[in-house]
C-alpha atoms as a PDB file:
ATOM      1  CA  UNK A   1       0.000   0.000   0.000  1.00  0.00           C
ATOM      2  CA  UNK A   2       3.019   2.935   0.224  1.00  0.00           C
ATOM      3  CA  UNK A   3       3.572   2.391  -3.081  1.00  0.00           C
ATOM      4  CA  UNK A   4      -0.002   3.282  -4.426  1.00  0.00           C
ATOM      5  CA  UNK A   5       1.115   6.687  -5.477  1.00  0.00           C
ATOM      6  CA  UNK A   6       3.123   5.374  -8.299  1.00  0.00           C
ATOM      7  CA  UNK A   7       0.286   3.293  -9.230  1.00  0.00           C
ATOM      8  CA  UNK A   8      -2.118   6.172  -9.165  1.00  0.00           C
ATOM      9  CA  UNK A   9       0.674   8.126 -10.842  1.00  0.00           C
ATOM     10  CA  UNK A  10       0.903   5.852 -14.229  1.00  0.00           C
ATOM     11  CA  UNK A  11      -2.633   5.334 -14.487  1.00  0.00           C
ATOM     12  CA  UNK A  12      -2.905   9.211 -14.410  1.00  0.00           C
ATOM     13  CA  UNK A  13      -0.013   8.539 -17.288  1.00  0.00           C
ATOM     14  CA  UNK A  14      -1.591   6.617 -19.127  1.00  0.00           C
ATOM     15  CA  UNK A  15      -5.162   8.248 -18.898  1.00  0.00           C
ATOM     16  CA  UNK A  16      -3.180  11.468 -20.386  1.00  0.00           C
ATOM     17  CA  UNK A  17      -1.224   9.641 -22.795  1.00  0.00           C
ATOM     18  CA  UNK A  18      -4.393   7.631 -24.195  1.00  0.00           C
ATOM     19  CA  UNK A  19      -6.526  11.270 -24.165  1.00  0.00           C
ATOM     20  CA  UNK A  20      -4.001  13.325 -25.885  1.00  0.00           C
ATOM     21  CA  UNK A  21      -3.949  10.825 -28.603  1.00  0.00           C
ATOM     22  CA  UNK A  22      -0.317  10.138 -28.371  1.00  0.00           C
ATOM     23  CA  UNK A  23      -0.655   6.277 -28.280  1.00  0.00           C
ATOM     24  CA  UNK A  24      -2.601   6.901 -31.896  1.00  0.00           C
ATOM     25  CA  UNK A  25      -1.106   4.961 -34.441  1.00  0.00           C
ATOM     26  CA  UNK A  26      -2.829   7.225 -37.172  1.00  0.00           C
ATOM     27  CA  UNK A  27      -1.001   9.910 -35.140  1.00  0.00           C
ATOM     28  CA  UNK A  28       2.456   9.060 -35.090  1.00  0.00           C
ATOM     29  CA  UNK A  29       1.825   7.553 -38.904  1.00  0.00           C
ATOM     30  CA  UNK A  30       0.977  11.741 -39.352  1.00  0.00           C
ATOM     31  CA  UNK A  31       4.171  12.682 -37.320  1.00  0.00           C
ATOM     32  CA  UNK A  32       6.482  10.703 -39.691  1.00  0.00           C
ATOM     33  CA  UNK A  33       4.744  11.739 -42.860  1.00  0.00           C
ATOM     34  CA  UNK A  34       5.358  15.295 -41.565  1.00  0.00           C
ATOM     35  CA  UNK A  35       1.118  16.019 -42.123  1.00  0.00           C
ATOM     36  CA  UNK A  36       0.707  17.229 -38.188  1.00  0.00           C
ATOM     37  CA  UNK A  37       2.225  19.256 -35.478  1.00  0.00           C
ATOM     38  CA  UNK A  38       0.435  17.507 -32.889  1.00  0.00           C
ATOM     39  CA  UNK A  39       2.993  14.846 -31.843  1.00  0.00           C
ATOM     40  CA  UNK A  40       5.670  17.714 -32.165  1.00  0.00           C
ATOM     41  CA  UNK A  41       3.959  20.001 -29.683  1.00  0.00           C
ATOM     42  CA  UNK A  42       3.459  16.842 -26.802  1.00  0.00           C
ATOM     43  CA  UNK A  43       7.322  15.763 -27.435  1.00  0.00           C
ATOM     44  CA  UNK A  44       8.348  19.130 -27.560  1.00  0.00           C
ATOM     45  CA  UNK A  45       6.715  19.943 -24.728  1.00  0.00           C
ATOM     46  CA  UNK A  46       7.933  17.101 -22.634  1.00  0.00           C
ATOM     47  CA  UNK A  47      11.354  18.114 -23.579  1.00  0.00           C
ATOM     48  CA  UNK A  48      10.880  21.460 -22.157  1.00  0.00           C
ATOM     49  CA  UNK A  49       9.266  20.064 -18.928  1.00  0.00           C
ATOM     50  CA  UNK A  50      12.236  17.729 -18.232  1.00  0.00           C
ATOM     51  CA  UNK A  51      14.572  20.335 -18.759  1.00  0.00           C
ATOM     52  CA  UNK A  52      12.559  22.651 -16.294  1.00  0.00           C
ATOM     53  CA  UNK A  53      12.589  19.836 -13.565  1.00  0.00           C
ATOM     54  CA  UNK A  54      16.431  18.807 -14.125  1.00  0.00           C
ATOM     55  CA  UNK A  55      17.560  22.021 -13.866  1.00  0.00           C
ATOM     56  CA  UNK A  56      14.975  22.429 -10.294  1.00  0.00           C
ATOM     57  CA  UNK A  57      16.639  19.002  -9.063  1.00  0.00           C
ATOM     58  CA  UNK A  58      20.406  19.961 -10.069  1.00  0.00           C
ATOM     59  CA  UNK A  59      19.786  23.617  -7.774  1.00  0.00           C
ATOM     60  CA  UNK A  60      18.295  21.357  -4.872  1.00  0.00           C
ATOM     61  CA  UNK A  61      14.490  22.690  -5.081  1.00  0.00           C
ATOM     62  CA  UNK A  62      13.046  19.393  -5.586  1.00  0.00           C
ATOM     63  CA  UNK A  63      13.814  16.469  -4.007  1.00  0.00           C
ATOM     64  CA  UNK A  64      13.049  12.572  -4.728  1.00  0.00           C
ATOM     65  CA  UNK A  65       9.879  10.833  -3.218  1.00  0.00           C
ATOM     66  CA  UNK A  66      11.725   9.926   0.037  1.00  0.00           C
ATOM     67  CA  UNK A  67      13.586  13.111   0.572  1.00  0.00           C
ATOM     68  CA  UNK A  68      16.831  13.045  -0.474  1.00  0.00           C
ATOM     69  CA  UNK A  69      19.051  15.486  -2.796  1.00  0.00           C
ATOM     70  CA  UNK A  70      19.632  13.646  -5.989  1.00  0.00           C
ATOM     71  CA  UNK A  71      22.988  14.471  -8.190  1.00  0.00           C
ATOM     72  CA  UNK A  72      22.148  14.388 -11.820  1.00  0.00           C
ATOM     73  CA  UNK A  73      25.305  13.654 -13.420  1.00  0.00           C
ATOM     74  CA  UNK A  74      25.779  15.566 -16.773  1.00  0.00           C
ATOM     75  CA  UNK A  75      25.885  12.710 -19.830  1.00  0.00           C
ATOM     76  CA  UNK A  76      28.409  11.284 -21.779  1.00  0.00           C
ATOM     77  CA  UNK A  77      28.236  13.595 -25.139  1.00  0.00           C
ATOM     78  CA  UNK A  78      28.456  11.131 -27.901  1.00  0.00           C
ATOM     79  CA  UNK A  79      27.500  12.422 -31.851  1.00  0.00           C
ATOM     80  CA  UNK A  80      28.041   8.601 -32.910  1.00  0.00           C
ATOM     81  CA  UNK A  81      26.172   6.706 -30.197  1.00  0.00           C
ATOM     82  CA  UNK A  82      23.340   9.286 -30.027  1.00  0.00           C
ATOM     83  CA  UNK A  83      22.699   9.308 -33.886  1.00  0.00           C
ATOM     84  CA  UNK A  84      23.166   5.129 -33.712  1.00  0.00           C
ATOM     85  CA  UNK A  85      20.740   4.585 -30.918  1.00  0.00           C
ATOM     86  CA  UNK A  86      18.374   7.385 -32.158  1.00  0.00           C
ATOM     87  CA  UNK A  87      17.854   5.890 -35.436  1.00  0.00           C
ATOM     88  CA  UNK A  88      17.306   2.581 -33.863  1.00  0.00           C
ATOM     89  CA  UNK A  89      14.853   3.737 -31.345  1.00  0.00           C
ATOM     90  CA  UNK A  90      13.256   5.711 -34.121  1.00  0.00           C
ATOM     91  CA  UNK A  91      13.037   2.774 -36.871  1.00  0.00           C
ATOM     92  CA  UNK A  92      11.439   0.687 -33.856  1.00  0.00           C
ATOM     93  CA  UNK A  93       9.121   3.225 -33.493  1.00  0.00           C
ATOM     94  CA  UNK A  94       7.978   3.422 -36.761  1.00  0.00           C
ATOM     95  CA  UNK A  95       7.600   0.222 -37.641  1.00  0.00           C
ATOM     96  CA  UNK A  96       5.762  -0.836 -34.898  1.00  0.00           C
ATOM     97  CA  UNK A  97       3.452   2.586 -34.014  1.00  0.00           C
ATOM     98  CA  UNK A  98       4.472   2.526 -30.345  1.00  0.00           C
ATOM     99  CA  UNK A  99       7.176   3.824 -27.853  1.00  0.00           C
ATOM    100  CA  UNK A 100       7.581   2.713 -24.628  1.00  0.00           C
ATOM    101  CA  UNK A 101       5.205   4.479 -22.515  1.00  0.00           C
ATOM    102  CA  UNK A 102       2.422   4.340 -25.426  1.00  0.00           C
ATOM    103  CA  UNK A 103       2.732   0.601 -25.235  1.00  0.00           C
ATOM    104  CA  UNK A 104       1.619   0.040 -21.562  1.00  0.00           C
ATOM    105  CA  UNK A 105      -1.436   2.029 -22.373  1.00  0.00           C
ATOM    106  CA  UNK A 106      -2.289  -0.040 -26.106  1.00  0.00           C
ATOM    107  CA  UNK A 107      -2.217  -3.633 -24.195  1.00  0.00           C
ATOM    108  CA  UNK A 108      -4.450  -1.992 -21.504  1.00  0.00           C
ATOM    109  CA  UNK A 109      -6.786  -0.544 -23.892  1.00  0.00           C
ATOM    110  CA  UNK A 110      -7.088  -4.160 -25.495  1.00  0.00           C
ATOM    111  CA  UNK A 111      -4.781  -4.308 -28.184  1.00  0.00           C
ATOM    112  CA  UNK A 112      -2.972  -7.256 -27.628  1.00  0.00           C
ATOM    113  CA  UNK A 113      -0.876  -7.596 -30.665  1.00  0.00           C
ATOM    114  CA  UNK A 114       1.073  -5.076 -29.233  1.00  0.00           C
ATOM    115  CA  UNK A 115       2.669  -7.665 -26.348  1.00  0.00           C
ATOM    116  CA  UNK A 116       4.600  -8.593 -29.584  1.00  0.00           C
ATOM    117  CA  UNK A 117       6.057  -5.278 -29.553  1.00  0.00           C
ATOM    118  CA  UNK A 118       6.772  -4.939 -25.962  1.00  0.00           C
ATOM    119  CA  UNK A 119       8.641  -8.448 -26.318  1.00  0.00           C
ATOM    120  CA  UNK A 120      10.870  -7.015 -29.053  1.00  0.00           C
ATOM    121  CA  UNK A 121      11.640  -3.889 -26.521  1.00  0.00           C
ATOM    122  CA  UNK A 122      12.427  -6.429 -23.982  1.00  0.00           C
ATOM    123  CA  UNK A 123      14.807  -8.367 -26.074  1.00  0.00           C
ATOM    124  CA  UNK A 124      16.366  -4.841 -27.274  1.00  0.00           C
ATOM    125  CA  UNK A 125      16.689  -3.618 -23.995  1.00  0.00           C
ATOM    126  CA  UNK A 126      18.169  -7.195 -22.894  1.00  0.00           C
ATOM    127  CA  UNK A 127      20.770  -7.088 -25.512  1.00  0.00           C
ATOM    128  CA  UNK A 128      21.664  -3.456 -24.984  1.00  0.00           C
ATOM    129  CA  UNK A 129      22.619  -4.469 -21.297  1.00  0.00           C
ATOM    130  CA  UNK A 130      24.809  -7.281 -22.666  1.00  0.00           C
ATOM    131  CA  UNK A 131      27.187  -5.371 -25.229  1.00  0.00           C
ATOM    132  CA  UNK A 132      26.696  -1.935 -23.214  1.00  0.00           C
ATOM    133  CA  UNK A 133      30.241  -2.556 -21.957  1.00  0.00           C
ATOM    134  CA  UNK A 134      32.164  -3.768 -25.110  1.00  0.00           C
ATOM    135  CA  UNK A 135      30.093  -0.261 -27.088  1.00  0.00           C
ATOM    136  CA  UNK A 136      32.917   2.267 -27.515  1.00  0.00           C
ATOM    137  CA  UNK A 137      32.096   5.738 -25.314  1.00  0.00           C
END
């Protein structure tokens, strides 16, 4: 039961995600085709959001859920890597109709052929954690 706020907190998630459209398919087929803003303005707005609250947890105004000051280490700046995994995260996207978060909500609103997709993730993510190491920096 202490843990019910995160539950609250992704159905919240996923009742925004599913209302704003962003788990559309038809949506993100209109993002790649370049026919809509719409998916530009929620991404684009996300980005600006998560800047906003990095830069609030880096000065120490927000805190994590138990308390404590986190240190958000500045990344690894990589042209390479960042255009490698982009285009691969990107292509999966595509191809499939679904990120990450979007996929949660699809096999809760009843579309079960996308468990196929979240298997694939699973196996990417799995295999990412195997050569992360032997990847050059």
């Amino acid at each position: 039961m202490k843990n019910i706020k995160f539950l609250i907190a992704g159905i919240l998630f996923g009742i925004i995600l599913s209302k704003t459209q962003v788990v559309s398919w038809y949506r993100i087929y209109e993002m790649f085709k370049f026919q809509s803003f719409h998916m530009y303005g929620v991404i684009g707005s996300a980005v600006l959001i998560g800047i906003v609250i990095i830069q609030l947890f880096k000065k120490g105004i927000i805190k994590d859920y138990l308390g404590n000051q986190i240190n958000v280490k500045d990344k690894k700046k990589g042209f390479i890597r960042t255009l490698v995994g982009g285009s691969i995260f990107g292509l999966g996207w595509a191809l499939s109709g679904a990120c990450p978060g979007p996929m949660y909500v699809l096999i809760g609103q009843g579309a079960l052929s996308v468990i196929i997709v979240l298997f694939g993730a699973m196996i990417g993510a799995f295999i990412y954690g195997v050569l992360s190491k032997k990847l050059p920096n």
